[in-house]
Protein backbone atom coordinates (compact mmCIF):
# COMPACT_ATOMS: atom_id res chain seq x y z
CA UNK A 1 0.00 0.00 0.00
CA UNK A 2 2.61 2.54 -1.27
CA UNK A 3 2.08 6.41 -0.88
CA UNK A 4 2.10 8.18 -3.79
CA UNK A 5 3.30 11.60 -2.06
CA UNK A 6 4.45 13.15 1.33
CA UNK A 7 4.18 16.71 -0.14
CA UNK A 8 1.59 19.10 1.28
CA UNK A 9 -2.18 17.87 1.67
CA UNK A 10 -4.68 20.35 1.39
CA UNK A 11 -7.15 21.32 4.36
CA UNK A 12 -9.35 22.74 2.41
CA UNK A 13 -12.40 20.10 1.01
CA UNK A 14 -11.04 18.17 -1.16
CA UNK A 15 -11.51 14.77 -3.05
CA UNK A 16 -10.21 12.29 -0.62
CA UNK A 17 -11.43 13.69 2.49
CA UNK A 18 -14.79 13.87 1.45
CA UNK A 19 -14.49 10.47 0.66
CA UNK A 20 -13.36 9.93 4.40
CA UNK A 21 -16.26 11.97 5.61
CA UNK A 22 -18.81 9.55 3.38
CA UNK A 23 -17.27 6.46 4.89
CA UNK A 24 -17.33 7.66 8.43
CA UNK A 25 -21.41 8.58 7.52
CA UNK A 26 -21.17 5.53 5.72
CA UNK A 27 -20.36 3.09 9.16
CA UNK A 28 -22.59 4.87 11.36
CA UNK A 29 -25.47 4.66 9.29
CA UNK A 30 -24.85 0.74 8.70
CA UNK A 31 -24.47 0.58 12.71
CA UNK A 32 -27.80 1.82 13.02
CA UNK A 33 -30.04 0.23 10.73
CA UNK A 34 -28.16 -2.75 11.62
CA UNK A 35 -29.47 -2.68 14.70
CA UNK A 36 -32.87 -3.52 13.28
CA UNK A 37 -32.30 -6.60 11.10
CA UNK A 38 -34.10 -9.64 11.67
CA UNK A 39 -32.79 -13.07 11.79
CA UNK A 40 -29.38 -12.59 10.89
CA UNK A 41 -26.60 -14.73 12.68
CA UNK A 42 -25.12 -13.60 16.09
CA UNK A 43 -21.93 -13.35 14.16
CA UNK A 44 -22.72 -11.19 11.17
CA UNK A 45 -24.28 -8.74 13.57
CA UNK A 46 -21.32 -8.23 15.68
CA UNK A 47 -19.98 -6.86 12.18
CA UNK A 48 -22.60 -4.46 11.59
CA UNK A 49 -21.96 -2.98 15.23
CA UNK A 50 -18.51 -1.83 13.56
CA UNK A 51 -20.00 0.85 12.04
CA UNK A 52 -20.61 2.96 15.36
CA UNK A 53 -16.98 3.52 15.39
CA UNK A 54 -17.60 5.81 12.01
CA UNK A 55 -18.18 8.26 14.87
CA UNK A 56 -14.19 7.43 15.65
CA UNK A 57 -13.12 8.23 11.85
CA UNK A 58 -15.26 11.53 12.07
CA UNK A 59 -13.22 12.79 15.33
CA UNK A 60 -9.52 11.97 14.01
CA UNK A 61 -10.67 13.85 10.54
CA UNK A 62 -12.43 16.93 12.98
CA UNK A 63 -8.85 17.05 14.82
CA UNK A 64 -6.89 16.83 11.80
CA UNK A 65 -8.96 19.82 10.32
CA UNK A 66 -9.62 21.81 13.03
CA UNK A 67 -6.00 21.86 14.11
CA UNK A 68 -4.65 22.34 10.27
CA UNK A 69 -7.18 26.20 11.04
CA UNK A 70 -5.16 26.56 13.90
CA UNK A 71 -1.75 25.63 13.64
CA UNK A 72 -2.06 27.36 9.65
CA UNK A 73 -3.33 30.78 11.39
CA UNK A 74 -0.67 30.77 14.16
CA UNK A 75 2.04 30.33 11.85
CA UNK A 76 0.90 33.17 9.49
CA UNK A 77 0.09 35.67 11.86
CA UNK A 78 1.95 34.47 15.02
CA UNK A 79 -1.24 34.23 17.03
CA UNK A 80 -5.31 32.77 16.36
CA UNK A 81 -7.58 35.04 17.35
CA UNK A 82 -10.24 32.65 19.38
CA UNK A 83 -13.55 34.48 19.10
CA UNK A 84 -13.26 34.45 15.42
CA UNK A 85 -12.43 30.52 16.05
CA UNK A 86 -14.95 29.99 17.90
CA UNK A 87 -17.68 32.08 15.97
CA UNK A 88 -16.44 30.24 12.78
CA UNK A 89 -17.32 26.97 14.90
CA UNK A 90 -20.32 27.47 16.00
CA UNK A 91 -22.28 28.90 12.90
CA UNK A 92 -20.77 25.91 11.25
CA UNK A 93 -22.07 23.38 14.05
CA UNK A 94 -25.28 24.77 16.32
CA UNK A 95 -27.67 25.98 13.78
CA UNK A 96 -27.94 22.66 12.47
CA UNK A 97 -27.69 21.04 16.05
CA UNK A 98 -30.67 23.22 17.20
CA UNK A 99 -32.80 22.92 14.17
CA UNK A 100 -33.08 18.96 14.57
CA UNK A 101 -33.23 19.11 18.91
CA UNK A 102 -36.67 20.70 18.80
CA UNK A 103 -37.43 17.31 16.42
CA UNK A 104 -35.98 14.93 18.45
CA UNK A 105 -37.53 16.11 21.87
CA UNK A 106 -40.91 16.55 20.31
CA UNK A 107 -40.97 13.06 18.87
CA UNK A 108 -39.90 11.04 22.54
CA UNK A 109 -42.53 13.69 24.20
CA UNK A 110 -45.08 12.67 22.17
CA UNK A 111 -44.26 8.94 22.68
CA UNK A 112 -43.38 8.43 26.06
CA UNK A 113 -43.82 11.79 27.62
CA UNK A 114 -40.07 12.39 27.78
CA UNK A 115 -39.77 15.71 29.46
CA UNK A 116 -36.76 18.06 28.37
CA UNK A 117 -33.55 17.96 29.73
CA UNK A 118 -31.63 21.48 29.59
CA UNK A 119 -28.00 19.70 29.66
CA UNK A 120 -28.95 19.60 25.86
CA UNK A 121 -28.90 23.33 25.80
CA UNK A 122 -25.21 23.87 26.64
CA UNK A 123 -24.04 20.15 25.58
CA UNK A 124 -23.79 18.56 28.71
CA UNK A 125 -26.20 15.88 27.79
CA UNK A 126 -22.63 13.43 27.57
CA UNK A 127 -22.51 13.82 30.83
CA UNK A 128 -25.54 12.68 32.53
CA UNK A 129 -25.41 9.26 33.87
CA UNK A 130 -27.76 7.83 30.79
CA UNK A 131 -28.65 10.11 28.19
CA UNK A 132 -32.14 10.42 27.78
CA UNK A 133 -32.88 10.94 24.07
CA UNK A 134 -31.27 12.39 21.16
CA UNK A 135 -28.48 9.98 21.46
CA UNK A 136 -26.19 11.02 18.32
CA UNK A 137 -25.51 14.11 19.90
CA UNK A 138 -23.30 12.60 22.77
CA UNK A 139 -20.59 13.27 19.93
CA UNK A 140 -21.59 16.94 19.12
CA UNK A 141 -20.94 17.51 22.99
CA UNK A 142 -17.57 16.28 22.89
CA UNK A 143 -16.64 18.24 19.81
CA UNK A 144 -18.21 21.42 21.04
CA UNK A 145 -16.41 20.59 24.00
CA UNK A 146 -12.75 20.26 21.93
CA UNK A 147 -13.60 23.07 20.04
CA UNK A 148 -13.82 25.40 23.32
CA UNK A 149 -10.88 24.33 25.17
CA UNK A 150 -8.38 23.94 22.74
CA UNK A 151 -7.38 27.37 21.83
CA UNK A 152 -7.72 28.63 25.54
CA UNK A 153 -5.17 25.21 26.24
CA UNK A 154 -2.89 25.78 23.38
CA UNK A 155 -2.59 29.91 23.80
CA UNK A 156 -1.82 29.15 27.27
CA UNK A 157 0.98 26.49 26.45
CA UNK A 158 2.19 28.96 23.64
CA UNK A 159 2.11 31.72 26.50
CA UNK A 160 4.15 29.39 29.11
CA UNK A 161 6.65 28.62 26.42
CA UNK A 162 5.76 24.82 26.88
CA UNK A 163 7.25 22.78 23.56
CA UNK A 164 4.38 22.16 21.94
CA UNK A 165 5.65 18.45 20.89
CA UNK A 166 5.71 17.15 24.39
CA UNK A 167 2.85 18.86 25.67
CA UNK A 168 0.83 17.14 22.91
CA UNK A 169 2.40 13.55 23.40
CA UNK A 170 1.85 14.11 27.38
CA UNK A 171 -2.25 14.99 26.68
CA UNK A 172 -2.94 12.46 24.08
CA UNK A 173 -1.30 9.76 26.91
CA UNK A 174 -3.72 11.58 28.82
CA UNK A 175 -6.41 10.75 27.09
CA UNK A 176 -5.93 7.15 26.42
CA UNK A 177 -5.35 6.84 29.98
CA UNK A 178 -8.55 9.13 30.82
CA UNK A 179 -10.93 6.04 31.73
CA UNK A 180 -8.37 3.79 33.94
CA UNK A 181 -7.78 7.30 36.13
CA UNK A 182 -11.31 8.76 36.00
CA UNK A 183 -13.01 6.33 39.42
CA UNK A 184 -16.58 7.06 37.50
CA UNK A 185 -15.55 5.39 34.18
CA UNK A 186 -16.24 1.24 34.10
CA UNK A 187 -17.02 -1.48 30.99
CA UNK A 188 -20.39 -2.44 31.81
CA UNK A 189 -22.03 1.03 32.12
CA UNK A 190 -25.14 2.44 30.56
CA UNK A 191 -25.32 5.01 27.53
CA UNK A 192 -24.17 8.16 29.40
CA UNK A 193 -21.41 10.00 31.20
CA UNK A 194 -18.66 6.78 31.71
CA UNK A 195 -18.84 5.62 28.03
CA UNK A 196 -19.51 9.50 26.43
CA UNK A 197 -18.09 11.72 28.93
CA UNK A 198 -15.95 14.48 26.83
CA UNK A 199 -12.35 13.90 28.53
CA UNK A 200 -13.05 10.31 28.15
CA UNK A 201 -13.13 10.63 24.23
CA UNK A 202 -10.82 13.39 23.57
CA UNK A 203 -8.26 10.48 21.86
CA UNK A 204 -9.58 10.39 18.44
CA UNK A 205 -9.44 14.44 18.42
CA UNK A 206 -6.44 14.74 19.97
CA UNK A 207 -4.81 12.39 17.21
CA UNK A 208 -5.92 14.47 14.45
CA UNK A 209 -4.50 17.34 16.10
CA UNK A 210 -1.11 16.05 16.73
CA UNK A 211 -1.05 14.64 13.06
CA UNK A 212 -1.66 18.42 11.62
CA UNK A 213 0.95 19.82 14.34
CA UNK A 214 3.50 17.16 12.51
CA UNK A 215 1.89 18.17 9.34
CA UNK A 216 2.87 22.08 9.64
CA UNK A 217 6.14 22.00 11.88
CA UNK A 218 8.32 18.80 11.10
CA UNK A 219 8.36 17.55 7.38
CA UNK A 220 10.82 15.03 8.10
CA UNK A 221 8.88 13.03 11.58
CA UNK A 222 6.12 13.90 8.75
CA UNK A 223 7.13 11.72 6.02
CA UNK A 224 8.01 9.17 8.92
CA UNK A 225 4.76 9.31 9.79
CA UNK A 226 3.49 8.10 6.17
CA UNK A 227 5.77 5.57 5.93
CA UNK A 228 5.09 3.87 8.93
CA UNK A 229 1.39 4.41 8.47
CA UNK A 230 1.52 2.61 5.36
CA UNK A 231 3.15 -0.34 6.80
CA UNK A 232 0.68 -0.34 9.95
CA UNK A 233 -2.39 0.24 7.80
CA UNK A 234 -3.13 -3.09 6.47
CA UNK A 235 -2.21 -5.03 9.87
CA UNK A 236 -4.46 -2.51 11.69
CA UNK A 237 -7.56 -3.23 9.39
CA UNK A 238 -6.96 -6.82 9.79
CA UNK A 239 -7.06 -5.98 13.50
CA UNK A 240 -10.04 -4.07 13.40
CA UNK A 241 -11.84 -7.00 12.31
CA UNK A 242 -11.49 -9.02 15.70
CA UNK A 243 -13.26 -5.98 17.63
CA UNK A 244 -16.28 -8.22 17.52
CA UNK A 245 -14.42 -11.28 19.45
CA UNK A 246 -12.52 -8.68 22.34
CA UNK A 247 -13.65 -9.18 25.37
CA UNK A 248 -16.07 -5.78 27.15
CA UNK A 249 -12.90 -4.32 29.03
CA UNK A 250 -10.62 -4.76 26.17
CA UNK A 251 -12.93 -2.75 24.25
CA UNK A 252 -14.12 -0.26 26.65
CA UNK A 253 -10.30 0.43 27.42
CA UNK A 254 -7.94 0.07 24.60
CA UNK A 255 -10.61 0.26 22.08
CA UNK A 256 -10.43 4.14 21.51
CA UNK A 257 -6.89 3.97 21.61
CA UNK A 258 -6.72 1.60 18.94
CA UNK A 259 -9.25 2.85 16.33
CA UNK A 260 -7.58 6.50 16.73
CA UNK A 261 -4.16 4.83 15.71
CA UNK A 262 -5.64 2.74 12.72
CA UNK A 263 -8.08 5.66 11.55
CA UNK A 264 -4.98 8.51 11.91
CA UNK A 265 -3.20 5.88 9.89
CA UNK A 266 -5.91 5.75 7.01
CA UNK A 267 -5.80 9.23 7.16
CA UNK A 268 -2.17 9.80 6.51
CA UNK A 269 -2.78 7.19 3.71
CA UNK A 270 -5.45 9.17 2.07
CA UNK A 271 -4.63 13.22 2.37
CA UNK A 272 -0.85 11.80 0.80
CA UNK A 273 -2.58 9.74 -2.04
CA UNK A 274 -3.24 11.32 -5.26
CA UNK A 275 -7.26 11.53 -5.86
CA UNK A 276 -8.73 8.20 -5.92
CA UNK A 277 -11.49 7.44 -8.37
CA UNK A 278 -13.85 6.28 -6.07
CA UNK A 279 -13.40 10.04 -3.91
CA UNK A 280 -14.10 11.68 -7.41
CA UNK A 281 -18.07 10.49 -7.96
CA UNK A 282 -20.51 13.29 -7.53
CA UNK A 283 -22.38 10.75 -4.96
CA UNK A 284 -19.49 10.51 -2.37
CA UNK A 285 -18.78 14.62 -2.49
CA UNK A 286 -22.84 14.86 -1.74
CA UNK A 287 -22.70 12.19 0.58
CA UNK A 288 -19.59 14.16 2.41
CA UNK A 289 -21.97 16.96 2.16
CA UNK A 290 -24.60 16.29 3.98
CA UNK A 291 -22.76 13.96 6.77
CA UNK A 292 -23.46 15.93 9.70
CA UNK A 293 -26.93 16.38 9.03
CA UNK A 294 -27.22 12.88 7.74
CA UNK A 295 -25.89 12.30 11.16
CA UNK A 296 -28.09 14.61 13.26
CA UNK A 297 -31.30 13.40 11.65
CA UNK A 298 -30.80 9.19 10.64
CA UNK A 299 -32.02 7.98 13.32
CA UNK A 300 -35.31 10.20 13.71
CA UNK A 301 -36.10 9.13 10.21
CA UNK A 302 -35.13 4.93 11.31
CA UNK A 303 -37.28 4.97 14.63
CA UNK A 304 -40.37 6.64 12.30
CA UNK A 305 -39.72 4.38 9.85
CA UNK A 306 -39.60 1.06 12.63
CA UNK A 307 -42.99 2.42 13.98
CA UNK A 308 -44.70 2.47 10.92
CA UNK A 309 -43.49 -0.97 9.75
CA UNK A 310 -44.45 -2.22 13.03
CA UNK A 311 -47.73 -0.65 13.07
CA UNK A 312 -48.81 -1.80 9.75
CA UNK A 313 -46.95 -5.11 9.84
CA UNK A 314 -44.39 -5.09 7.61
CA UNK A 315 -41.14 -7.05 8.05
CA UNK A 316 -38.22 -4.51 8.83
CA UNK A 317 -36.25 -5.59 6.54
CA UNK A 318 -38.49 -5.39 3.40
CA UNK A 319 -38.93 -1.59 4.25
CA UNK A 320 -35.27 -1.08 4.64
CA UNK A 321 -34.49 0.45 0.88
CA UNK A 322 -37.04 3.18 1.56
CA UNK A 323 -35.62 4.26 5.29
CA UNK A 324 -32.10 4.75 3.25
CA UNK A 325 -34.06 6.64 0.50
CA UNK A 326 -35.58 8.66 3.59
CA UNK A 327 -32.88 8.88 5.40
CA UNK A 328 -30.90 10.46 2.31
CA UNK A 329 -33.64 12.47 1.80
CA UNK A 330 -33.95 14.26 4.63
CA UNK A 331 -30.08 14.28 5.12
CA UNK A 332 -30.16 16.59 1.95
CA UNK A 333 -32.71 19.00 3.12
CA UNK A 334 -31.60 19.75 6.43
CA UNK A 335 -28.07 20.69 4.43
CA UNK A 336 -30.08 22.78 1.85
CA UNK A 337 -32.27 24.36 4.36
CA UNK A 338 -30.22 25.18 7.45
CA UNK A 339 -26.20 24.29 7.12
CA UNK A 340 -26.24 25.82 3.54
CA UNK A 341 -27.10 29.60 4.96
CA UNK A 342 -25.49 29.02 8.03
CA UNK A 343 -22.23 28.50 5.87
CA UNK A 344 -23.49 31.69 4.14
CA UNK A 345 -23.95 33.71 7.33
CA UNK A 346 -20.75 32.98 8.24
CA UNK A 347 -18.32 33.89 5.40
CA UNK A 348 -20.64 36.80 5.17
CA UNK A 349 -19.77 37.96 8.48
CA UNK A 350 -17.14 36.05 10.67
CA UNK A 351 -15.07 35.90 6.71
CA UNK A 352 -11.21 33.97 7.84
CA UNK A 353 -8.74 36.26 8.77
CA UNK A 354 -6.51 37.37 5.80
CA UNK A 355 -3.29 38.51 5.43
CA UNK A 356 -4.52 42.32 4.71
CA UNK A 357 -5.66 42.31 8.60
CA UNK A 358 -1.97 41.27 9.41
CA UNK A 359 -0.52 43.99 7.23
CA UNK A 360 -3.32 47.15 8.74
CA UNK A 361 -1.92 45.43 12.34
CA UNK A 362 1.38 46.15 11.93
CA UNK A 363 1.21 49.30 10.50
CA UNK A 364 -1.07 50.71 13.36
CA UNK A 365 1.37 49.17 15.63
């Protein structure tokens, strides 16, 4: 599995990494309508429960991005301004996060009389002991989460004059070691704070972000980096396939570690490869798209589906074609109608900072 280049990827959207972004969508989806099949063996199942660990591949791409903004904007000006960070982030994620939470209260209200939590207002939902509805978002919360503290962290190791190379080793050790330390963290937990808690699944984040730090400061531990990724890469995939046979602790505790290693490795392999064919079909740059609303809204559009099969009796699975159909549908429109003119909004008025701001600075100064 040779690289074809170590030169400079691009963090901009390109070809590859929207075909990253459509497998990650890709995995989570299968994970959840796999949930619903009928009759299949024990076995095959396990398989299907692979795909929740898209959500994995979506947090080392998120840290790879997000810190190629940062690190690129730090170099070139010798400082990131956070509120423009931060209001860049969140006109990109909350308008679409708060369009679709109205939705998914209303529809457990209605059903069970689920009465509102406000954790979901300031994404704290993560860390309730079991999240009550709306579970998808557990992974918006830890993002949001990233996205707040790591400027303040970094500015404040920039600040201190900490070396940026060990303090990043030292938190990413951190993090793998987050659930053995934290005395609230254990296997055989429900859905909520010890298995979605936001310092508990900072690894996959924090991977991507050392990767782009590598990326922008050290060409040569760079091009390391590829070639030892594209050794690893084919062992770890052959790896990833025993997930289903680990035993609940194994997975619980190593398994975070491990997919953040194999999926930093696929990304290495894929931002260094020339355009693949496959990355350059219309379908997989709409698919890429629409991912997070895809994300935000799939499994509204799978429990409607489940209670109107069930109410009319209808197998599951002969419905299934028309929930993906739905699900792709709706996917589309919540891009279209609310991350679209959010995107708008916010070139329009939080544009990035250019290099004619630098050049006014220093001639005021």
């Amino acid at each position: 599995m040779a690289l074809q280049k170590y030169s400079k990827p691009s963090f901009t959207r390109d070809a590859n990494t929207d075909l990253v972004r459509a497998l990650a969508i890709t995995l989570v989806l299968v994970h959840h309508v796999g949930q619903f099949l009928e009759n299949l063996p024990i076995d095959v199942l396990q398989y299907f429960k692979l795909g929740a660990y898209g959500v994995d591949l979506f947090f080392v791409l998120s840290g790879w991005l997000i810190g190629g903004l940062y690190w690129r904007e730090q170099q070139r000006f010798g400082d990131v301004q956070i509120l423009r960070f931060w209001g860049r982030r969140w006109l990109r994620t909350l308008p679409p996060y708060f369009a679709v939470l109205p939705i998914a209260f209303l529809t457990v209200y209605f059903y069970r009389g689920e009465t509102f939590d406000w954790r979901y207002l300031f994404f704290l939902q993560n860390y309730a002991k079991e999240m009550p509805f709306f579970l998808v978002s557990w992974s918006l919360a830890v993002e949001e989460h990233f996205y707040l503290i790591l400027p303040l962290v970094l500015g404040l190791a920039f600040w201190l004059r900490i070396n940026i190379n060990l303090f990043l080793v030292l938190v990413i050790i951190l993090s793998i070691l987050a659930k053995t330390i934290d005395p609230n963290a254990f296997p055989n937990s429900q859905f909520g704070y010890a298995k979605i808690a936001s310092h508990l699944r900072f690894t996959g984040l924090l991977f991507g972000l050392g990767l782009s730090y590598v990326f922008h400061h050290n060409d040569e531990r760079w091009r390391s980096i590829c070639l030892v990724s594209s050794r690893l890469l084919p062992l770890l995939l052959l790896l990833f396939l025993t997930i289903p046979y680990w035993s609940v602790a194994a997975r619980y505790y190593v398994g975070d570690a491990f997919v953040a290693v194999l999926f930093s490795s696929f990304l290495v392999f894929m931002v260094t490869s020339n355009s693949l064919n496959l990355a350059q079909q219309s379908w997989v740059k709409n698919l890429a798209l629409c991912s997070y609303s895809l994300y935000l809204t799939h499994p509204i559009v799978i429990n409607a589906c489940v209670l109107l099969s069930d109410r009319f009796d209808v197998p599951r699975v002969a419905t299934m074609p028309l929930w993906i159909v739905l699900i792709l549908i709706v996917g589309w429109l919540g891009y279209r109608l609310v991350e679209a003119p959010s995107i708008s909004i916010r070139e329009k008025f939080i544009p990035r900072r250019s290099l004619g701001e630098a050049t006014k600075n220093t001639k005021l100064k």
